[in-house]
Structures are given as C-alpha cells and as structure tokens.
PDB file of N, CA and C in Angstrom:
ATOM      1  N   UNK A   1       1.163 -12.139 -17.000  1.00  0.00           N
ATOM      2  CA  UNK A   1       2.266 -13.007 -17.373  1.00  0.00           C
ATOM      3  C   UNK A   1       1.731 -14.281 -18.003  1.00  0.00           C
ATOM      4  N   UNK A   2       2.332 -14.822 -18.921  1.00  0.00           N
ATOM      5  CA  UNK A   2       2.571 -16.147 -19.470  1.00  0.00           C
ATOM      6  C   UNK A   2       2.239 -17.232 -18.747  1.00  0.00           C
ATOM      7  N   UNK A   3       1.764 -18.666 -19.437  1.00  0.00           N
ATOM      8  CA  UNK A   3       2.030 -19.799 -18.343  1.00  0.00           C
ATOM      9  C   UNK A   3       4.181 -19.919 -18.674  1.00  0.00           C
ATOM     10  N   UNK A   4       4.655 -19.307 -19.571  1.00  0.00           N
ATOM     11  CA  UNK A   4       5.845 -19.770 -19.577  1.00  0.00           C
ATOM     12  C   UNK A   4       6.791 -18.948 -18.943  1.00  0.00           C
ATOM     13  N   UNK A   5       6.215 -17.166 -18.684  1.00  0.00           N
ATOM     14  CA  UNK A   5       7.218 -16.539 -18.120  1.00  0.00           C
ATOM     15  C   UNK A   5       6.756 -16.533 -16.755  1.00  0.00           C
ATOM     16  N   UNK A   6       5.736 -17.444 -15.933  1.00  0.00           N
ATOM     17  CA  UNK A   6       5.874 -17.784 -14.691  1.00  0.00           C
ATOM     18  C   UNK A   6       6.347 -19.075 -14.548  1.00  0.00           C
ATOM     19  N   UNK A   7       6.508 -20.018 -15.076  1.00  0.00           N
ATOM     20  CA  UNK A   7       7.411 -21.266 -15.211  1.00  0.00           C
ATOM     21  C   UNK A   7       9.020 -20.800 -14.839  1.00  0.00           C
ATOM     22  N   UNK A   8       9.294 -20.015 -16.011  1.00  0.00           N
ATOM     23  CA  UNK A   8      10.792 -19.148 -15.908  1.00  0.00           C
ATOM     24  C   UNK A   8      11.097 -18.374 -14.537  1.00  0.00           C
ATOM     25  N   UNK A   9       9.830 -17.801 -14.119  1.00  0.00           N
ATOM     26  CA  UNK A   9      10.534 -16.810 -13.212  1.00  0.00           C
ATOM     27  C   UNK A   9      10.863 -18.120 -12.231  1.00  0.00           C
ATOM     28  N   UNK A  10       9.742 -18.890 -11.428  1.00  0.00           N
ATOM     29  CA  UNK A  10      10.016 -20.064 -10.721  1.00  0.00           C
ATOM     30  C   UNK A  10      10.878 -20.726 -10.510  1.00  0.00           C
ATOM     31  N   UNK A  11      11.541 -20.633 -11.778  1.00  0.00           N
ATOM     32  CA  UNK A  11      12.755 -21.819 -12.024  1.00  0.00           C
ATOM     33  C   UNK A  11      14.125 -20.713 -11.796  1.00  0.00           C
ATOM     34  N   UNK A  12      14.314 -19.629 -12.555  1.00  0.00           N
ATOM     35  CA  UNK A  12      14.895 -18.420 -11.383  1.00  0.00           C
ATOM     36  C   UNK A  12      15.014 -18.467  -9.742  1.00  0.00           C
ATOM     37  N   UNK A  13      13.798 -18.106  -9.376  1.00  0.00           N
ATOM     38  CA  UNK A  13      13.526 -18.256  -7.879  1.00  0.00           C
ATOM     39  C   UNK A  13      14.454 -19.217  -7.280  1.00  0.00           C
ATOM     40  N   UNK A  14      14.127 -20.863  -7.859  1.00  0.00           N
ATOM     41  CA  UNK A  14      14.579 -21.946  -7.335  1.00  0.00           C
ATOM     42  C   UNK A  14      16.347 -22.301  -7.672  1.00  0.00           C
ATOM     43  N   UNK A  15      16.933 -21.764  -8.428  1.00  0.00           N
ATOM     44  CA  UNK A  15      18.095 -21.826  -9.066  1.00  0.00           C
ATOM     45  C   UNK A  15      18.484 -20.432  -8.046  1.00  0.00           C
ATOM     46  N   UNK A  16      18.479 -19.491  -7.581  1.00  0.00           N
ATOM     47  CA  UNK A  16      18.814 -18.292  -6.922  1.00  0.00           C
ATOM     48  C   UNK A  16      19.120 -19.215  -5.201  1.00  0.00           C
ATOM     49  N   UNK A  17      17.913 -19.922  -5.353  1.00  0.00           N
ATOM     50  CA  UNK A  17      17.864 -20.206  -3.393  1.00  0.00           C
ATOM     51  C   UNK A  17      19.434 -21.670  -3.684  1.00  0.00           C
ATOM     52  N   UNK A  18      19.087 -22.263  -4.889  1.00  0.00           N
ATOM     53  CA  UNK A  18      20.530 -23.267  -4.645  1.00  0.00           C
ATOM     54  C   UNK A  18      21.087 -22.870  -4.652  1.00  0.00           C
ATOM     55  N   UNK A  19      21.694 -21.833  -5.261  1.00  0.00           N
ATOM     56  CA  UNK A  19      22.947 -21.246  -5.727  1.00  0.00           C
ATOM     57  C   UNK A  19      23.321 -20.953  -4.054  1.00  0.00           C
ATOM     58  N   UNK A  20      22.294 -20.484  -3.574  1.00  0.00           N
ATOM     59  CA  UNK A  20      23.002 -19.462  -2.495  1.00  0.00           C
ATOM     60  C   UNK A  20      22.849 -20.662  -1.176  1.00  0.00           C
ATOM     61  N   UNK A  21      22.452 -21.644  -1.189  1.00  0.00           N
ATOM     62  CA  UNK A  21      22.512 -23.009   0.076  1.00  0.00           C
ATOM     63  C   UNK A  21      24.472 -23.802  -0.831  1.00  0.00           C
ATOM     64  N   UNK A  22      24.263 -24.147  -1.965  1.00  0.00           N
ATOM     65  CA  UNK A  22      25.806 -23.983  -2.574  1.00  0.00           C
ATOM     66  C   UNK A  22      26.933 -23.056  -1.644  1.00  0.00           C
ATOM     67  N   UNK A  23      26.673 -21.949  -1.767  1.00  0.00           N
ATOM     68  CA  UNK A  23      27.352 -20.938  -1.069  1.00  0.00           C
ATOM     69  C   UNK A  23      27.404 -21.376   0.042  1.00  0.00           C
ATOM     70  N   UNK A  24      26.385 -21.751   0.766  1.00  0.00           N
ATOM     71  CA  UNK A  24      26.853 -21.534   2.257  1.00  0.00           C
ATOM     72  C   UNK A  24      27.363 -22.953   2.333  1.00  0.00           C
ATOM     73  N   UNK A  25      26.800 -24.083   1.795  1.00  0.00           N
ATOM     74  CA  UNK A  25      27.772 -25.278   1.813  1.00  0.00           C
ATOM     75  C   UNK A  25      28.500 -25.703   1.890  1.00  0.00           C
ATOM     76  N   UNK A  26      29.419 -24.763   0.980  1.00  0.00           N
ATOM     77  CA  UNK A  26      30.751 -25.212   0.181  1.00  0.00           C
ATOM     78  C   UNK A  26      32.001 -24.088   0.693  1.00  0.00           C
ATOM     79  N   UNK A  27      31.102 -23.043   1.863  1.00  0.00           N
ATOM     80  CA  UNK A  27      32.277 -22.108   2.477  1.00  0.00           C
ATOM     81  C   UNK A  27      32.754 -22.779   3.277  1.00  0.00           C
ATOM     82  N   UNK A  28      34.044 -22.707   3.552  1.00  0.00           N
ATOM     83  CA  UNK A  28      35.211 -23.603   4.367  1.00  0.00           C
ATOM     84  C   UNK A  28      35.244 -22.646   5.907  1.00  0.00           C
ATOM     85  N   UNK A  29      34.826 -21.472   5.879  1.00  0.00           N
ATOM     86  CA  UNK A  29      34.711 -20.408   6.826  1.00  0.00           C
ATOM     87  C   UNK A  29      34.113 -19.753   6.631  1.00  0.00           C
ATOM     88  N   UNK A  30      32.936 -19.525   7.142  1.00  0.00           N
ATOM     89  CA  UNK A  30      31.656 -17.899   7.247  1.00  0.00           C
ATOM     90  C   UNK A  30      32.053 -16.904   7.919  1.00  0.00           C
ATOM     91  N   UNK A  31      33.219 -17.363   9.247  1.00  0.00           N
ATOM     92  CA  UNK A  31      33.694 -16.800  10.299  1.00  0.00           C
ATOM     93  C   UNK A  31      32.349 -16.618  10.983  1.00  0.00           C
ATOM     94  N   UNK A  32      31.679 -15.626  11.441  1.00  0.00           N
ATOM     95  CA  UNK A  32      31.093 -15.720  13.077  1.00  0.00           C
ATOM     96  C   UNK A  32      30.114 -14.719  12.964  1.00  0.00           C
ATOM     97  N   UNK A  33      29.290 -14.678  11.768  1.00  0.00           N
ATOM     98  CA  UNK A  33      28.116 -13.658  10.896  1.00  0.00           C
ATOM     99  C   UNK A  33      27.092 -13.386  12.592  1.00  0.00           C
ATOM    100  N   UNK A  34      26.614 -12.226  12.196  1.00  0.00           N
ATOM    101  CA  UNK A  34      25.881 -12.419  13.327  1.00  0.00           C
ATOM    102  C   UNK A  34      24.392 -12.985  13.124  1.00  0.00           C
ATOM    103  N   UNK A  35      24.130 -13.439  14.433  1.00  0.00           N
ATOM    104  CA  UNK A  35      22.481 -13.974  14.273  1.00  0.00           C
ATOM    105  C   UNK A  35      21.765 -13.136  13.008  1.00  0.00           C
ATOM    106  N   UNK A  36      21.566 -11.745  13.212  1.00  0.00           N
ATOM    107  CA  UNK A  36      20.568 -11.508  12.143  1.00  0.00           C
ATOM    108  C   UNK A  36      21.017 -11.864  11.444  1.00  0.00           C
ATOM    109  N   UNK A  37      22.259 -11.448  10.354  1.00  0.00           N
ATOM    110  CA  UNK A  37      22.849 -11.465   9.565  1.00  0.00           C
ATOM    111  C   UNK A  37      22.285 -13.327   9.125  1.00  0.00           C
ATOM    112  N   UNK A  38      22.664 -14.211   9.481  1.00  0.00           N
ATOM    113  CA  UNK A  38      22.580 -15.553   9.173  1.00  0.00           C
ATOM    114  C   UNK A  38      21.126 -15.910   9.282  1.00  0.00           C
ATOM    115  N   UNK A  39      20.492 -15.304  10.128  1.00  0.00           N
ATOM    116  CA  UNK A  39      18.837 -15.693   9.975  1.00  0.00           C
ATOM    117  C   UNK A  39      18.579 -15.066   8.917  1.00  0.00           C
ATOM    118  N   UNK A  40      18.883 -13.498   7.909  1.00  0.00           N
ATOM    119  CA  UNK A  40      18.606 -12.726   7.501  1.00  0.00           C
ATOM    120  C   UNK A  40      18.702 -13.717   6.048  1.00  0.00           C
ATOM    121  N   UNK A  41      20.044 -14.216   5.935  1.00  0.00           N
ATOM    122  CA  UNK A  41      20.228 -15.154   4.174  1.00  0.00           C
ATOM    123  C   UNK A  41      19.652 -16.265   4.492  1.00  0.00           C
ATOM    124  N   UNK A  42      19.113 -16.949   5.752  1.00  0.00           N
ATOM    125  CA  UNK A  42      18.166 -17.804   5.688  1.00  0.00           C
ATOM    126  C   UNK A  42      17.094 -17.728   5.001  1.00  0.00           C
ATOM    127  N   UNK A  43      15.905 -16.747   5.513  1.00  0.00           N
ATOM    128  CA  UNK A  43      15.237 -16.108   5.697  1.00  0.00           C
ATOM    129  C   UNK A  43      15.099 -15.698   3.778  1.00  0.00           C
ATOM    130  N   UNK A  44      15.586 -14.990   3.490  1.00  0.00           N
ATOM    131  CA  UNK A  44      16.054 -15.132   2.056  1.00  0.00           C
ATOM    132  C   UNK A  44      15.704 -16.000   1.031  1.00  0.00           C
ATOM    133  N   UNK A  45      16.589 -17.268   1.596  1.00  0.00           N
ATOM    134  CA  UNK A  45      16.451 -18.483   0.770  1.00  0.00           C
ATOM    135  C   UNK A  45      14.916 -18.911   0.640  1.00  0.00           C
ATOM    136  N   UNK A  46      14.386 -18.564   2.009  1.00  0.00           N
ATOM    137  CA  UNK A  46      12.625 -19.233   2.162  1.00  0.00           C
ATOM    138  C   UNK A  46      11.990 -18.504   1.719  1.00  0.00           C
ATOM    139  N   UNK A  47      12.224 -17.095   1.339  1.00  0.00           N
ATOM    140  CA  UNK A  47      11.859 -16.547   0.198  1.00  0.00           C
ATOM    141  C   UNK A  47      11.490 -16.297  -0.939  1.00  0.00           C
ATOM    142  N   UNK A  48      12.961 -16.722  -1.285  1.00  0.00           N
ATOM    143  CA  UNK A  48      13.078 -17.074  -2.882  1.00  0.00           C
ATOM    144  C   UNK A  48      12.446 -18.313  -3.206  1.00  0.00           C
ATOM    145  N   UNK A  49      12.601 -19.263  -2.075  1.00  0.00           N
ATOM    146  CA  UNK A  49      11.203 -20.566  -2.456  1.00  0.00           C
ATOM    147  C   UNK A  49      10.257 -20.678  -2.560  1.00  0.00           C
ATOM    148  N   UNK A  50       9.589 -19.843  -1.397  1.00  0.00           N
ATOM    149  CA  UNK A  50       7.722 -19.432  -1.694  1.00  0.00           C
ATOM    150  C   UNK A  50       7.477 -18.896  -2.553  1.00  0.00           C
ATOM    151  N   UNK A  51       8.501 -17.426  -3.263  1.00  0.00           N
ATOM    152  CA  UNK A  51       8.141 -17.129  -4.484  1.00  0.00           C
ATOM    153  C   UNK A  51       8.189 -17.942  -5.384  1.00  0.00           C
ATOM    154  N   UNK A  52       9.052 -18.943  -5.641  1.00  0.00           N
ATOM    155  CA  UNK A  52       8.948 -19.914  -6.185  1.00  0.00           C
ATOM    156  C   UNK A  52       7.839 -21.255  -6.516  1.00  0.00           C
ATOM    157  N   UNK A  53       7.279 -21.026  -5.450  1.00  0.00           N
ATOM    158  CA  UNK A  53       5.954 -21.953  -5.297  1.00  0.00           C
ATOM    159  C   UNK A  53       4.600 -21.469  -5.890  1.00  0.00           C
ATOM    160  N   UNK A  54       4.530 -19.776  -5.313  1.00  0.00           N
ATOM    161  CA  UNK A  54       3.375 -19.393  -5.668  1.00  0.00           C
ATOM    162  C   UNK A  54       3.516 -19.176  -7.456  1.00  0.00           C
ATOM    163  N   UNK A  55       4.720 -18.687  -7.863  1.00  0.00           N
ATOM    164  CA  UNK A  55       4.637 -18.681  -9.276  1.00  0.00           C
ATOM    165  C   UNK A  55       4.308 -20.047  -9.760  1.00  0.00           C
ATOM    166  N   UNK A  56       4.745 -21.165  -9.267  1.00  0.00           N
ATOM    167  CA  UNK A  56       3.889 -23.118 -10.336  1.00  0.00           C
ATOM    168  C   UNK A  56       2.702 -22.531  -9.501  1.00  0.00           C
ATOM    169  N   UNK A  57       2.171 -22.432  -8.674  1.00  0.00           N
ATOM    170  CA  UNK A  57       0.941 -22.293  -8.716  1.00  0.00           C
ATOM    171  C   UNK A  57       0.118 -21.143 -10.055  1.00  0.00           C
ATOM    172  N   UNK A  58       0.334 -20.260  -9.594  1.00  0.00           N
ATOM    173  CA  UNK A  58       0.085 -19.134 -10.893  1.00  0.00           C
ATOM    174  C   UNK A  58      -0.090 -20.198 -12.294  1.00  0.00           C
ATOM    175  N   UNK A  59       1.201 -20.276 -12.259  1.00  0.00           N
ATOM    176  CA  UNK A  59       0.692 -21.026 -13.859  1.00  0.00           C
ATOM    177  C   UNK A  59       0.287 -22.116 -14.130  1.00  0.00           C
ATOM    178  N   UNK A  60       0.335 -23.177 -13.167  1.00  0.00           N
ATOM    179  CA  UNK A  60      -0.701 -24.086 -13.079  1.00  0.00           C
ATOM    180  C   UNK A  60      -2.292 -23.792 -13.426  1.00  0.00           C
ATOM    181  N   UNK A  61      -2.344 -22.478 -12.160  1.00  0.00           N
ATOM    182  CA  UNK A  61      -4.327 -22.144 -12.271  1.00  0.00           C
ATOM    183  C   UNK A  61      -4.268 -21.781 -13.732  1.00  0.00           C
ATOM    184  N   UNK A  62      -3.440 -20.701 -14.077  1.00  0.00           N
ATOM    185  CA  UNK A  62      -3.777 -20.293 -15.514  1.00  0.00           C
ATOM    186  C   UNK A  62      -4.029 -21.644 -16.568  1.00  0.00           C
ATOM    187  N   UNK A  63      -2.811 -22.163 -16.769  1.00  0.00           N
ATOM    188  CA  UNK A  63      -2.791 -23.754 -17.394  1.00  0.00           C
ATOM    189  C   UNK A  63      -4.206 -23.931 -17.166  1.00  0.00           C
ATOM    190  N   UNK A  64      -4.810 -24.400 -16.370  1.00  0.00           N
ATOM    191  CA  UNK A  64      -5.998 -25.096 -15.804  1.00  0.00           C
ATOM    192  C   UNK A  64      -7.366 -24.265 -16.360  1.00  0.00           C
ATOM    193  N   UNK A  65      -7.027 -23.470 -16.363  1.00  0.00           N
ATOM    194  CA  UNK A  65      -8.330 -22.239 -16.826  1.00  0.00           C
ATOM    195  C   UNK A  65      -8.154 -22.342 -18.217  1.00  0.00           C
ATOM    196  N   UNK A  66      -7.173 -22.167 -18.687  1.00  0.00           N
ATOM    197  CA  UNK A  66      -6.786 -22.181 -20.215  1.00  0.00           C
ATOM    198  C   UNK A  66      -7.734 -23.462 -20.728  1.00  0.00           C
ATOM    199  N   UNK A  67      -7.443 -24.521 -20.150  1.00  0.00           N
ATOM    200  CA  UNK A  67      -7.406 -25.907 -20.555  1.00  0.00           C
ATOM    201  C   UNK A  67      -9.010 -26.430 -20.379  1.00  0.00           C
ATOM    202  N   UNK A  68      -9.581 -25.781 -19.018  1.00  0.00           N
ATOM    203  CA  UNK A  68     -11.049 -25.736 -18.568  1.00  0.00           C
ATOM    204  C   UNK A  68     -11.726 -25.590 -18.951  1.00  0.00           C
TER     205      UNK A  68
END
C-alpha cells in the first residue's frame, strides 16, 4: 500500500468508530442490549481505532524510509 492509501484507510477507520460513538450518543433509547452485545460495539469501536493507529504508523515508517 501507498503512504496515501494507508492515510485513507486510517481516516476510514477513524470516521467508522465516530460515526458509530454518534450513534450511541445521540440514541434517546438503546433499551436494555445485553452485556455482550454492548461490550461487543464497544469492543468494535477500539478496534476500528487501533486499526486506525497502526495504519499512521505504517505510513509514517514508510514516509520515513522513503525520506531516509
């Protein structure tokens, strides 16, 4: 991959985990999800962030090697 189509995916990643903390924000009622279930789209979100992290890393090192 790219330094730009790991920039993109990242910024994906990070736009996926707001979208979905939005969601749970802005629901007026979840009603009564069960534990997994609610640890499970937690769980999710911290997901979609680490993937998010390790991809700026990725293209950072690349950047850096490129540039090195």
């Amino acid at each position: 991959m790219t330094t730009l189509e790991l920039l993109d995916e990242a910024i994906a990643h990070q736009n996926a985990a707001r979208d979905l903390l939005r969601l749970l924000s802005g629901a007026e009622n979840l009603g009564t999800p069960a534990p997994e279930i609610l640890s499970g789209a937690l769980c999710g979100i911290e997901y979609l962030l680490d993937e998010a992290q390790a991809r700026y890393e990725e293209a950072w090192e690349k950047q850096r090697t490129i540039a090195g």
